[in-house]
PDB file of N, CA and C in Angstrom:
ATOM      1  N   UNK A   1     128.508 176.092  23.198  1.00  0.00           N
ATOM      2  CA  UNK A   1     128.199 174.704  23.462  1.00  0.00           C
ATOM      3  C   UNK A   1     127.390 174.606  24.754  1.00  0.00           C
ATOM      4  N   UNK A   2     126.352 173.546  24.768  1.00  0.00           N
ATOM      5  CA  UNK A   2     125.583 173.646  25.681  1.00  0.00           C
ATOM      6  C   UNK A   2     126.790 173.070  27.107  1.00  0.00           C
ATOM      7  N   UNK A   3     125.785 172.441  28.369  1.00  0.00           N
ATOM      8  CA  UNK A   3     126.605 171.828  29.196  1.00  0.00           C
ATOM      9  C   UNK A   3     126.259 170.279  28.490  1.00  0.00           C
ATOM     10  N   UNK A   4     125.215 170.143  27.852  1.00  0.00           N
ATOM     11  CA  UNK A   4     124.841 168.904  27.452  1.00  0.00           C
ATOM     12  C   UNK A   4     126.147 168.383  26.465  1.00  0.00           C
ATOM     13  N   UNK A   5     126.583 169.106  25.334  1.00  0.00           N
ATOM     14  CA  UNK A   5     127.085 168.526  24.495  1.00  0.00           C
ATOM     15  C   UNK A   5     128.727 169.051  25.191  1.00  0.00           C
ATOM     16  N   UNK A   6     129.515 168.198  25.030  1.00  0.00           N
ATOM     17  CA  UNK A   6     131.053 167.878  25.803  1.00  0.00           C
ATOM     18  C   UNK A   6     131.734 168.392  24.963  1.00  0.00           C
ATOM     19  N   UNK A   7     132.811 169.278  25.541  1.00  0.00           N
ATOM     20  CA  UNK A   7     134.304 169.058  24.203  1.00  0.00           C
ATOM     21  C   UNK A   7     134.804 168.559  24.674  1.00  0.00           C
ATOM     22  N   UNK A   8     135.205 168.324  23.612  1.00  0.00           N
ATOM     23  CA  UNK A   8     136.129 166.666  23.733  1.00  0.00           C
ATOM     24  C   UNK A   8     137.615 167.108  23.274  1.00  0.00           C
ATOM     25  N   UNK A   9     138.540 166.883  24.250  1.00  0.00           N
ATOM     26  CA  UNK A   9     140.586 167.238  23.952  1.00  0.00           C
ATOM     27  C   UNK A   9     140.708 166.058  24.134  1.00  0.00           C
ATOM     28  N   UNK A  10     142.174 166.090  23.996  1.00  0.00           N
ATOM     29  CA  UNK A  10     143.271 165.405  24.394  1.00  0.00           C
ATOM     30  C   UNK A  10     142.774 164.902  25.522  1.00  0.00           C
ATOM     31  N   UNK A  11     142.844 165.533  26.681  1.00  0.00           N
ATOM     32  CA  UNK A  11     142.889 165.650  28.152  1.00  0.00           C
ATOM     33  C   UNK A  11     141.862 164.864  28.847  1.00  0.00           C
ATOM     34  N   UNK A  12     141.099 164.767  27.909  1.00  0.00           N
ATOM     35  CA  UNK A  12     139.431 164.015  28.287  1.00  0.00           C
ATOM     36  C   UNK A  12     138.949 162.501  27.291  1.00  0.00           C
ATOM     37  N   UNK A  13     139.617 162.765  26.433  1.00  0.00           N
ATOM     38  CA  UNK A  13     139.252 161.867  25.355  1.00  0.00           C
ATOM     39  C   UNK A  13     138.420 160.642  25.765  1.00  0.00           C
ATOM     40  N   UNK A  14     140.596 159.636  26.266  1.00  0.00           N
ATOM     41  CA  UNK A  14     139.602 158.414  26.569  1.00  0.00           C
ATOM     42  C   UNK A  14     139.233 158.263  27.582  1.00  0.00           C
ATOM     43  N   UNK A  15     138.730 158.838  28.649  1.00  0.00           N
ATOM     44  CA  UNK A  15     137.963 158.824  29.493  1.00  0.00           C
ATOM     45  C   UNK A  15     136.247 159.174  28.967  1.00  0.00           C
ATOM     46  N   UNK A  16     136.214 160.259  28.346  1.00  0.00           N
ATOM     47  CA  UNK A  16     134.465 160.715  27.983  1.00  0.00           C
ATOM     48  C   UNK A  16     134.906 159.470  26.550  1.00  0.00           C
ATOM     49  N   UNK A  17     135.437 159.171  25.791  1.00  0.00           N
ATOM     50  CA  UNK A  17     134.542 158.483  24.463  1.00  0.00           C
ATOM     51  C   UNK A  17     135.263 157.114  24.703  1.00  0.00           C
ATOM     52  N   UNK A  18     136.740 156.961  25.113  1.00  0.00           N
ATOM     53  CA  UNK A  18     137.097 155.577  24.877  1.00  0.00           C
ATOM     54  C   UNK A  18     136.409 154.847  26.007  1.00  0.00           C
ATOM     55  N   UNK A  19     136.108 155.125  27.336  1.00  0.00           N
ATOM     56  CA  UNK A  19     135.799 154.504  28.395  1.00  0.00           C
ATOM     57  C   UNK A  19     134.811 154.233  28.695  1.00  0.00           C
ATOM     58  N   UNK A  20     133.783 155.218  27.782  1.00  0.00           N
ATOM     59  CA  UNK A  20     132.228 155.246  27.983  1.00  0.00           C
ATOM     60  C   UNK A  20     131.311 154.132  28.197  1.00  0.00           C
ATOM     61  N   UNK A  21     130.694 153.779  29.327  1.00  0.00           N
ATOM     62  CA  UNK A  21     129.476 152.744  29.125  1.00  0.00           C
ATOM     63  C   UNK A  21     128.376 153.286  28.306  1.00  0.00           C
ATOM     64  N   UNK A  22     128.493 153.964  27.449  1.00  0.00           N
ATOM     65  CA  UNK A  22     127.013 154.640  26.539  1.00  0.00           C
ATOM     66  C   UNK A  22     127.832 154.447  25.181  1.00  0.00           C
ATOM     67  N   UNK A  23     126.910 154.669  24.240  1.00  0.00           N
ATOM     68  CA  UNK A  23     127.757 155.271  23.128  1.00  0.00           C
ATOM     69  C   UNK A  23     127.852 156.452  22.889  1.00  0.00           C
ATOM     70  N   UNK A  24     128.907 156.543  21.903  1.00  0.00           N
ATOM     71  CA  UNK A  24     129.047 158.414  22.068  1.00  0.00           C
ATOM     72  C   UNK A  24     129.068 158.811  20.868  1.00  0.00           C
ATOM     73  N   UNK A  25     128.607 160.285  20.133  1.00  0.00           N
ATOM     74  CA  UNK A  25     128.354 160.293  18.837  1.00  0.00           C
ATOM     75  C   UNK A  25     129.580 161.864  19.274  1.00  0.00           C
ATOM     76  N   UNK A  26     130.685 161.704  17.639  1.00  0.00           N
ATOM     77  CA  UNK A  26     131.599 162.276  18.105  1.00  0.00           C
ATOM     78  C   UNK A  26     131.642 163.361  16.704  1.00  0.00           C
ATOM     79  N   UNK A  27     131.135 164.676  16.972  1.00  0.00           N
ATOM     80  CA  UNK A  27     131.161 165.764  16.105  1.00  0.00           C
ATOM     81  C   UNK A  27     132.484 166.590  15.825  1.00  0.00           C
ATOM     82  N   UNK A  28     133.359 165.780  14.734  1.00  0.00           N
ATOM     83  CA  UNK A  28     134.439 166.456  14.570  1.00  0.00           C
ATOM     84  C   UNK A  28     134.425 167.647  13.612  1.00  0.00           C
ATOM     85  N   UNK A  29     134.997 168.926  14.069  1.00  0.00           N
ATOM     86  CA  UNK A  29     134.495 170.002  13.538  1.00  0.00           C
ATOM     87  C   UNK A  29     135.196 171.060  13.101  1.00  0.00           C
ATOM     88  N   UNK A  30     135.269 172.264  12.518  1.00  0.00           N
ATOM     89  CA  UNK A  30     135.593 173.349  12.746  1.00  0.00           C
ATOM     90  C   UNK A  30     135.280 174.602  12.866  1.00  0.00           C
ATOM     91  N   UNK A  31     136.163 175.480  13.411  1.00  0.00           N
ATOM     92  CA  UNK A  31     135.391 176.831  13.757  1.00  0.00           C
ATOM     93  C   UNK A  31     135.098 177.547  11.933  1.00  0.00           C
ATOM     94  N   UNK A  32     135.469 177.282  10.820  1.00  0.00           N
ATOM     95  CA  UNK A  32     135.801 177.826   9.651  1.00  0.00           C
ATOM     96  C   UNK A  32     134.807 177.070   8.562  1.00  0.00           C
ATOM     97  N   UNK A  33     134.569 175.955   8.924  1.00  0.00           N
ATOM     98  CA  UNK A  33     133.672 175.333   8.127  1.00  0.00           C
ATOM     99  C   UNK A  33     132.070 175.524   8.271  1.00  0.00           C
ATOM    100  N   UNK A  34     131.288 175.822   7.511  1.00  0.00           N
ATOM    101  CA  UNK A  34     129.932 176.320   7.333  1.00  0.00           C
ATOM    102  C   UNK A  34     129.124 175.335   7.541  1.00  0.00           C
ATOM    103  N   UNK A  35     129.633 174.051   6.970  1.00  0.00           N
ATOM    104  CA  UNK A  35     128.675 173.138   7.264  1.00  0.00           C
ATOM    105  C   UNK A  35     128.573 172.416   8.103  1.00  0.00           C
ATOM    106  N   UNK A  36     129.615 172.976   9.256  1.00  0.00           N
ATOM    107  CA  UNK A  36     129.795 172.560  10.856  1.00  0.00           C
ATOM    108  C   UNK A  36     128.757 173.152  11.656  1.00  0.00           C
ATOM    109  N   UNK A  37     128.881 174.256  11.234  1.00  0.00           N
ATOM    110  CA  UNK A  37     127.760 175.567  11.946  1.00  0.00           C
ATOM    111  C   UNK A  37     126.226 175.313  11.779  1.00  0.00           C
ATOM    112  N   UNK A  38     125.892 174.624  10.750  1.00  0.00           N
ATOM    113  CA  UNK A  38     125.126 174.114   9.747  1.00  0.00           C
ATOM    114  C   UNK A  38     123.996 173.232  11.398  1.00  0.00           C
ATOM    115  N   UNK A  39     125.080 172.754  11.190  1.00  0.00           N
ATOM    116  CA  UNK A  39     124.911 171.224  12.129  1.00  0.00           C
ATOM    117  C   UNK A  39     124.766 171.407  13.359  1.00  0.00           C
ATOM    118  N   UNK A  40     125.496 172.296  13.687  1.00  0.00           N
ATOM    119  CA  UNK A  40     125.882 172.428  15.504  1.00  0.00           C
ATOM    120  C   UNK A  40     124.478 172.264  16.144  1.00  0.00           C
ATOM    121  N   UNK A  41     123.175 173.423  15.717  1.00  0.00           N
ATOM    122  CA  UNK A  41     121.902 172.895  16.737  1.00  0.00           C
ATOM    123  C   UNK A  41     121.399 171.786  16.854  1.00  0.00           C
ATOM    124  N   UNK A  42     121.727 170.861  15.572  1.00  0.00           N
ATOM    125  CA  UNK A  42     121.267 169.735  15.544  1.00  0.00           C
ATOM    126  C   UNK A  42     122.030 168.702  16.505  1.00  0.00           C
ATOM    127  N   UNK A  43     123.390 169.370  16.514  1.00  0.00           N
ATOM    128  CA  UNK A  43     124.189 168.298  17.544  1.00  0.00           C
ATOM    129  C   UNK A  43     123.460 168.566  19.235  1.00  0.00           C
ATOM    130  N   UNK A  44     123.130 169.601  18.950  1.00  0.00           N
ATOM    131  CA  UNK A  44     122.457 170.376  20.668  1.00  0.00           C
ATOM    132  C   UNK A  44     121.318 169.424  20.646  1.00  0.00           C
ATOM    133  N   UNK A  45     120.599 169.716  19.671  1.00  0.00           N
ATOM    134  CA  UNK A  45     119.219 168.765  19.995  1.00  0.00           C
ATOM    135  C   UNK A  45     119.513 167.087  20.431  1.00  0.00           C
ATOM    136  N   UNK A  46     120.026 166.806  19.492  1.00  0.00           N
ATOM    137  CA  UNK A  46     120.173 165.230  19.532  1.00  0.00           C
ATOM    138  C   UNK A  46     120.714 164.891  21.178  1.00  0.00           C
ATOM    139  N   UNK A  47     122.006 166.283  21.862  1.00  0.00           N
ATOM    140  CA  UNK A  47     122.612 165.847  23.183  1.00  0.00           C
ATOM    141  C   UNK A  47     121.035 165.939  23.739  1.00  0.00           C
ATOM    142  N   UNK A  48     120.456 166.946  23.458  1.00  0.00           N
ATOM    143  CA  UNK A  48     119.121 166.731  25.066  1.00  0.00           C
ATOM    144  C   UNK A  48     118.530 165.704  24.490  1.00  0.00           C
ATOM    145  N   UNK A  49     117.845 165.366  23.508  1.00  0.00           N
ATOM    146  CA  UNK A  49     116.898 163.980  23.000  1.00  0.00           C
ATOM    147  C   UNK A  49     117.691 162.781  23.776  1.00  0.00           C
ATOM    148  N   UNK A  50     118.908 162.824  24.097  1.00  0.00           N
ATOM    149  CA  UNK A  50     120.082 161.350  24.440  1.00  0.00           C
ATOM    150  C   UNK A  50     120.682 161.431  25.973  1.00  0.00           C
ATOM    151  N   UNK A  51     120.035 162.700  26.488  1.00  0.00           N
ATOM    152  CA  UNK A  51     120.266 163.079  27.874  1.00  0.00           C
ATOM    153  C   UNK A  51     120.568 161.737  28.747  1.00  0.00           C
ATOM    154  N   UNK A  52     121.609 161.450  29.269  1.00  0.00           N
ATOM    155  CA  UNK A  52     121.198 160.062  30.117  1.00  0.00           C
ATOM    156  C   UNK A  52     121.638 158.362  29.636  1.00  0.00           C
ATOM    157  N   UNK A  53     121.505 158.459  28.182  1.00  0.00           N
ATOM    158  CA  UNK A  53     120.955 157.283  27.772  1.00  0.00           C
ATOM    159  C   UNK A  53     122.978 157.681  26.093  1.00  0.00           C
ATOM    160  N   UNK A  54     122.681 158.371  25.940  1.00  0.00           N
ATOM    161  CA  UNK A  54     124.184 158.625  25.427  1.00  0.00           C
ATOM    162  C   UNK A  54     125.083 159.839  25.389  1.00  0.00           C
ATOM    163  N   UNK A  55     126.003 159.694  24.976  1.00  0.00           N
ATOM    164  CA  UNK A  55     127.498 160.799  25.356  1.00  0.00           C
ATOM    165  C   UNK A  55     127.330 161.423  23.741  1.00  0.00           C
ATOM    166  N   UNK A  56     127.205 163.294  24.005  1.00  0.00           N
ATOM    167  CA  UNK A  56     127.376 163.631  22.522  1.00  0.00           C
ATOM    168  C   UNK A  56     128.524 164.598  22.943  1.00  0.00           C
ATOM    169  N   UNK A  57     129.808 164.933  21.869  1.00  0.00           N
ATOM    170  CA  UNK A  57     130.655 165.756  22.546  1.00  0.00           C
ATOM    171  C   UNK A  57     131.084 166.327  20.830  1.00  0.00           C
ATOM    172  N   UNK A  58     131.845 167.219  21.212  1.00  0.00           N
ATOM    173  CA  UNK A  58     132.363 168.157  20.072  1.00  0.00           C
ATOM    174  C   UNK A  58     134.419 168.005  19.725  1.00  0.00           C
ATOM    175  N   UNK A  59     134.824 167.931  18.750  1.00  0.00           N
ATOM    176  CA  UNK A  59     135.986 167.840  19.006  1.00  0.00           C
ATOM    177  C   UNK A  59     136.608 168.906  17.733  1.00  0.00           C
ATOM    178  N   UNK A  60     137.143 169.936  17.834  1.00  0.00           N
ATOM    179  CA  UNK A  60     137.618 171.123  17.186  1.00  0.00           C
ATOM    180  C   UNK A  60     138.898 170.010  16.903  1.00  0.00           C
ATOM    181  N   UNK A  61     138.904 170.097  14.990  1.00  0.00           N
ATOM    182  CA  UNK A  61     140.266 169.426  14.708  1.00  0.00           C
ATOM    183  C   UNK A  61     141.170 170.213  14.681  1.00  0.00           C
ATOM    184  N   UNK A  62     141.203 171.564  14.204  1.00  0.00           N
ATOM    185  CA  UNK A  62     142.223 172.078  14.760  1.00  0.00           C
ATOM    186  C   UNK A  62     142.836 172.596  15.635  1.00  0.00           C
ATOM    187  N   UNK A  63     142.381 172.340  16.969  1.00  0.00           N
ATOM    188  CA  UNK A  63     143.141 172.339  18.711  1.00  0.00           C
ATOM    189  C   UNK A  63     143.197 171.208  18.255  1.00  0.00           C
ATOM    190  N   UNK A  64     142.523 170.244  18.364  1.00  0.00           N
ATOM    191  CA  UNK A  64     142.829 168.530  18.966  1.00  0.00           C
ATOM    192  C   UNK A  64     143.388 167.464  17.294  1.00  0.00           C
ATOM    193  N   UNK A  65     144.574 168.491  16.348  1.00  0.00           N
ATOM    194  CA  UNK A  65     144.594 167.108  15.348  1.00  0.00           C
ATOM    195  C   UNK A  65     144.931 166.328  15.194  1.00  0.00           C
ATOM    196  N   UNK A  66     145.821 165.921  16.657  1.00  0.00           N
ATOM    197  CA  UNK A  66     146.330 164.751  16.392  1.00  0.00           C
ATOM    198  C   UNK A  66     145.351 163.949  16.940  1.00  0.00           C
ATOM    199  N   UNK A  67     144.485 163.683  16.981  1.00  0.00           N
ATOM    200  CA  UNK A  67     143.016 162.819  17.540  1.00  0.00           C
ATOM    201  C   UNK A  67     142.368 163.005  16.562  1.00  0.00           C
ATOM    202  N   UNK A  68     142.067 163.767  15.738  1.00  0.00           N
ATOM    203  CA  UNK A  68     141.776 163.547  14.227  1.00  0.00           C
ATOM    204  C   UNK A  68     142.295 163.073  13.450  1.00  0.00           C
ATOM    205  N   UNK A  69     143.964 163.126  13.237  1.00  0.00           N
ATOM    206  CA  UNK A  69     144.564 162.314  12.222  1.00  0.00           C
ATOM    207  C   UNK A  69     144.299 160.775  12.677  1.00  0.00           C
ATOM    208  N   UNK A  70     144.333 160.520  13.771  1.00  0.00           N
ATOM    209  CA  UNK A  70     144.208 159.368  14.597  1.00  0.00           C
ATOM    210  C   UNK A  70     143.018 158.474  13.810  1.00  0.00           C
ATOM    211  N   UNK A  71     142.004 159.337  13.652  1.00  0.00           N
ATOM    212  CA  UNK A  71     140.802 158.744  13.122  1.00  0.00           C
ATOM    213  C   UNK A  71     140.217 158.683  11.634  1.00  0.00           C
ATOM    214  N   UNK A  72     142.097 159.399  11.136  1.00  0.00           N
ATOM    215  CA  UNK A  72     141.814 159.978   9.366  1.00  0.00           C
ATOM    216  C   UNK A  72     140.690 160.387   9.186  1.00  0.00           C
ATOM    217  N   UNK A  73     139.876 161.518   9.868  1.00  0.00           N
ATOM    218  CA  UNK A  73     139.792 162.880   9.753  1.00  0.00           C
ATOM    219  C   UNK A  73     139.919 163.392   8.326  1.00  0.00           C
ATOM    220  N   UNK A  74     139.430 163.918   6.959  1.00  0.00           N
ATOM    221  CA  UNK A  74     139.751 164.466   6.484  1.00  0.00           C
ATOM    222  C   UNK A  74     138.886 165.620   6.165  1.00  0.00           C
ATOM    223  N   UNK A  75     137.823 165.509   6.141  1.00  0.00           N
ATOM    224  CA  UNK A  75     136.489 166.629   5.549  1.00  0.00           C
ATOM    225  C   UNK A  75     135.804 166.469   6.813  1.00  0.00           C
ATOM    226  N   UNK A  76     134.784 168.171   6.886  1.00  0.00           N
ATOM    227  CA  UNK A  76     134.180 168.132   8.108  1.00  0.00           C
ATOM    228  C   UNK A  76     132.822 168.706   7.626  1.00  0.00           C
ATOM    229  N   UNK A  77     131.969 168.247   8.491  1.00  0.00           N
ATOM    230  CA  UNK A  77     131.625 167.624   9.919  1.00  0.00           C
ATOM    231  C   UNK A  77     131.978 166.120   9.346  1.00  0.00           C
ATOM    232  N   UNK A  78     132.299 165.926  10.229  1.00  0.00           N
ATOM    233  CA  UNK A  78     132.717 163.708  10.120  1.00  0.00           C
ATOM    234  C   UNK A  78     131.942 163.598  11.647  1.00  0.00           C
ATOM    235  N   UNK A  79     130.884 162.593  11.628  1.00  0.00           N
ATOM    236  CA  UNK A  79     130.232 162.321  13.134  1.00  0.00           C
ATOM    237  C   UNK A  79     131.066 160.939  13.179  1.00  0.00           C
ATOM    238  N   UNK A  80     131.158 160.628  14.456  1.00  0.00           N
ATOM    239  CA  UNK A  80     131.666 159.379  14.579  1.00  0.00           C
ATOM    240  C   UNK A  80     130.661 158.830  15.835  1.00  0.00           C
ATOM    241  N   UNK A  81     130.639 157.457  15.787  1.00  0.00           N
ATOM    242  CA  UNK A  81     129.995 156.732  16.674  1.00  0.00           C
ATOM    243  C   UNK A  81     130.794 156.263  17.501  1.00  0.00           C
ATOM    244  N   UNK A  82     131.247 155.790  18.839  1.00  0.00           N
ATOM    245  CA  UNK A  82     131.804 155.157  19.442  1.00  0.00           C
ATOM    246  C   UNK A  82     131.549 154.217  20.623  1.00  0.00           C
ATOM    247  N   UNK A  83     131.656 152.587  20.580  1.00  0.00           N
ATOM    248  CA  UNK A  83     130.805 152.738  21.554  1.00  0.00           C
ATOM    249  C   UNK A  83     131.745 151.340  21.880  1.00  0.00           C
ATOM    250  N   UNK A  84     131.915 150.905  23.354  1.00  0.00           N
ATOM    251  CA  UNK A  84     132.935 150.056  23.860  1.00  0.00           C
ATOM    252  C   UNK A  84     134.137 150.653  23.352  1.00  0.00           C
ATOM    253  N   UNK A  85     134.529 151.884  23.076  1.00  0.00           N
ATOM    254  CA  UNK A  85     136.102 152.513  22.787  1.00  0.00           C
ATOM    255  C   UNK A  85     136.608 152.225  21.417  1.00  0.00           C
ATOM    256  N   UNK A  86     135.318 151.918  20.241  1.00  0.00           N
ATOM    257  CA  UNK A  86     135.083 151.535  19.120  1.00  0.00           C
ATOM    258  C   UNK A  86     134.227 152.256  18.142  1.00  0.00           C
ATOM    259  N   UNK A  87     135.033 152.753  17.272  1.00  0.00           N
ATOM    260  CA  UNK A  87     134.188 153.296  16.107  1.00  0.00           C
ATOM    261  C   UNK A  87     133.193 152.333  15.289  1.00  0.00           C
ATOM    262  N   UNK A  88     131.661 152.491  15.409  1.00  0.00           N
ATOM    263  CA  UNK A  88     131.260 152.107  14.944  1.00  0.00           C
ATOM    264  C   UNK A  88     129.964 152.456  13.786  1.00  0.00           C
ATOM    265  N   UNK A  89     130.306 153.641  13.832  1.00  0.00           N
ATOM    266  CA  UNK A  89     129.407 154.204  12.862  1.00  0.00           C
ATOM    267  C   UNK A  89     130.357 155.425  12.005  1.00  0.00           C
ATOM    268  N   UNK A  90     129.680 155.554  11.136  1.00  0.00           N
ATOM    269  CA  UNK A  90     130.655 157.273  10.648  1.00  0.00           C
ATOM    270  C   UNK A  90     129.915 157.793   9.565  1.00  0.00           C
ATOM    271  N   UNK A  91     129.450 158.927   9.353  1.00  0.00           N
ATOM    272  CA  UNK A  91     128.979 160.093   8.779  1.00  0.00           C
ATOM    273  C   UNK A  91     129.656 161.209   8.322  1.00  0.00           C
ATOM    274  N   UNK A  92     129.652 161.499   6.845  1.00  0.00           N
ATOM    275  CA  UNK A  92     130.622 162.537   6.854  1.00  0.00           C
ATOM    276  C   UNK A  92     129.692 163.752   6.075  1.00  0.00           C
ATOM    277  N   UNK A  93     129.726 164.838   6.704  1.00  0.00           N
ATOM    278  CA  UNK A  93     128.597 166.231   5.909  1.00  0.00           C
ATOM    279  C   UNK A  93     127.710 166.272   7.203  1.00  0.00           C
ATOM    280  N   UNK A  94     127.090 167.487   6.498  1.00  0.00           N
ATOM    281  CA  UNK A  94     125.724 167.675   7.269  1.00  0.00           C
ATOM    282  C   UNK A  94     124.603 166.833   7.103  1.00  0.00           C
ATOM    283  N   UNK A  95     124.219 166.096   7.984  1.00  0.00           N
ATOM    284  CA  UNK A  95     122.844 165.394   7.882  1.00  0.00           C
ATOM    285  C   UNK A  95     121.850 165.930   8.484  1.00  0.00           C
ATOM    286  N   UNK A  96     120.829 165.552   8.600  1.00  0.00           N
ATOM    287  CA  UNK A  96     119.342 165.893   9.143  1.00  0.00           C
ATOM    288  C   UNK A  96     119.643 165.130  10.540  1.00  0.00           C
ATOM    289  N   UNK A  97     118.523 165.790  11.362  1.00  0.00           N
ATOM    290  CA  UNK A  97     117.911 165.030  12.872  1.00  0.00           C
ATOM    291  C   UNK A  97     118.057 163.657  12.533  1.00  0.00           C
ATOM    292  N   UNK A  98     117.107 163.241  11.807  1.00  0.00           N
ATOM    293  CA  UNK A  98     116.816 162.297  11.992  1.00  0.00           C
ATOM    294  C   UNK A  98     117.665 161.135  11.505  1.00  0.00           C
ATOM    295  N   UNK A  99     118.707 161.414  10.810  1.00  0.00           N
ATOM    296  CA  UNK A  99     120.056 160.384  10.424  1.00  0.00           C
ATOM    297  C   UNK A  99     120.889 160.443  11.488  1.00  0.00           C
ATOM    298  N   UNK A 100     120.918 161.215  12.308  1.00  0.00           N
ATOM    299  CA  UNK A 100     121.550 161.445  13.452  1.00  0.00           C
ATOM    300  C   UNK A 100     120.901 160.379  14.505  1.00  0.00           C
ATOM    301  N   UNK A 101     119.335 160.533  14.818  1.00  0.00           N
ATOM    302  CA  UNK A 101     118.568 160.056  15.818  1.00  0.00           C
ATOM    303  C   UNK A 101     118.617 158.153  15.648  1.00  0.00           C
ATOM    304  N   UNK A 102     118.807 157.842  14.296  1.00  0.00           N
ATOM    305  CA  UNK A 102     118.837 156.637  13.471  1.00  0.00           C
ATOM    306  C   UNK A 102     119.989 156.175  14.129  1.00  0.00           C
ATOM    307  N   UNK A 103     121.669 156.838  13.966  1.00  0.00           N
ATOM    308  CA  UNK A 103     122.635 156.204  14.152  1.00  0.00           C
ATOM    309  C   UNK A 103     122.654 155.591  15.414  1.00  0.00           C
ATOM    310  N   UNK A 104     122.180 157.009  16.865  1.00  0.00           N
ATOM    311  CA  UNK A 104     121.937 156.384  17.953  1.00  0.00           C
ATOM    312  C   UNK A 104     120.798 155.814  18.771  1.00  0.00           C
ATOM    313  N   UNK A 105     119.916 155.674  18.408  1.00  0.00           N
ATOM    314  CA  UNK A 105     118.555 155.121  18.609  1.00  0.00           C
ATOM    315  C   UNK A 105     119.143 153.342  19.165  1.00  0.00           C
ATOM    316  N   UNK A 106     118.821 152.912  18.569  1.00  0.00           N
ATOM    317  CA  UNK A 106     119.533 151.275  19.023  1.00  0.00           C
ATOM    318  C   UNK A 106     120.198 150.787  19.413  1.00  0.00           C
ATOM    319  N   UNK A 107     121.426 151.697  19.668  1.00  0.00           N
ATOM    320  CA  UNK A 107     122.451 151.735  20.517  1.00  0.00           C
ATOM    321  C   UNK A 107     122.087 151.955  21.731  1.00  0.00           C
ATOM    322  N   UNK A 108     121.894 153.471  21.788  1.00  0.00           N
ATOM    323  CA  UNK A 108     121.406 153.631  23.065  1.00  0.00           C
ATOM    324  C   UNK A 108     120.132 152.759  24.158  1.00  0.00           C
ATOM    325  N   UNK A 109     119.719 152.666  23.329  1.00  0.00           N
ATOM    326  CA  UNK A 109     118.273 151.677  23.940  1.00  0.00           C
ATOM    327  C   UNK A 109     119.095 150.147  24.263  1.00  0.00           C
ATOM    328  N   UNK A 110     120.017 149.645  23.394  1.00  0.00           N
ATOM    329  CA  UNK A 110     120.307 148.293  23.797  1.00  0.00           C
ATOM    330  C   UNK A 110     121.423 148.687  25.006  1.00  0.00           C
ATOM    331  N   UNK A 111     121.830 149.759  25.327  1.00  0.00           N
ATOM    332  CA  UNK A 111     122.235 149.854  26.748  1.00  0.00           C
ATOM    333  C   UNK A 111     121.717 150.147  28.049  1.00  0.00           C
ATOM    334  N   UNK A 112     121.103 150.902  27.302  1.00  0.00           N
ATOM    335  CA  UNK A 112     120.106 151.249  28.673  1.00  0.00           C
ATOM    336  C   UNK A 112     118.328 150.247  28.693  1.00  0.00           C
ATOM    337  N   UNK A 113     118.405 149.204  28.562  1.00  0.00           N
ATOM    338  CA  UNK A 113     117.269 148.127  28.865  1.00  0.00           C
ATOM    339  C   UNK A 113     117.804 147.292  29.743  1.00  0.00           C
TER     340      UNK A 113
END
């Protein structure tokens, strides 16, 4: 994981995603699933494209599941959006850049103007 993209525990949670003045796009994942791995550079890219302007972090469901069951979690990659300590987007599979860049594009910009 880069320094750009966050893991995200227990320990950090709501401080990096519930507390956030940005929105945060939340890559729930695993070390076993292929189409996590699939995804991961794309999660790298999207953190530097959002450098500043939003929060991208990683959350391994199996260290952290009770923060997954939390969010019924069931199939992975599940992206989640969060933004005021609010899910507001959700994606489940591998997507492309640019469904990624879509979810936070307008978000991010209507915070940071």
């Amino acid at each position: 994981m880069s320094g750009l993209v966050k893991e995200l525990t227990s320990a950090n949670w709501e401080q990096e995603v519930l507390k956030s003045d940005k929105p945060v796009l939340v890559d729930f994942w695993a070390t076993w699933c292929g189409p996590c791995k699939m995804l991961a550079p794309i999660v790298e890219q999207i953190a530097g494209d959002f450098a500043g302007r939003a929060v991208v972090g990683k959350l391994d469901v199996d260290a952290q599941s009770e923060i997954a069951q939390r969010y019924g979690i069931q199939a992975m990659p599940t992206l989640l959006v969060f933004q005021g300590g609010k899910v507001v987007e959700q994606l489940v599979g591998a997507r492309p850049k640019a469904e990624l860049t879509r979810l936070l594009d307008g978000r991010a910009a209507a915070v940071n103007a």
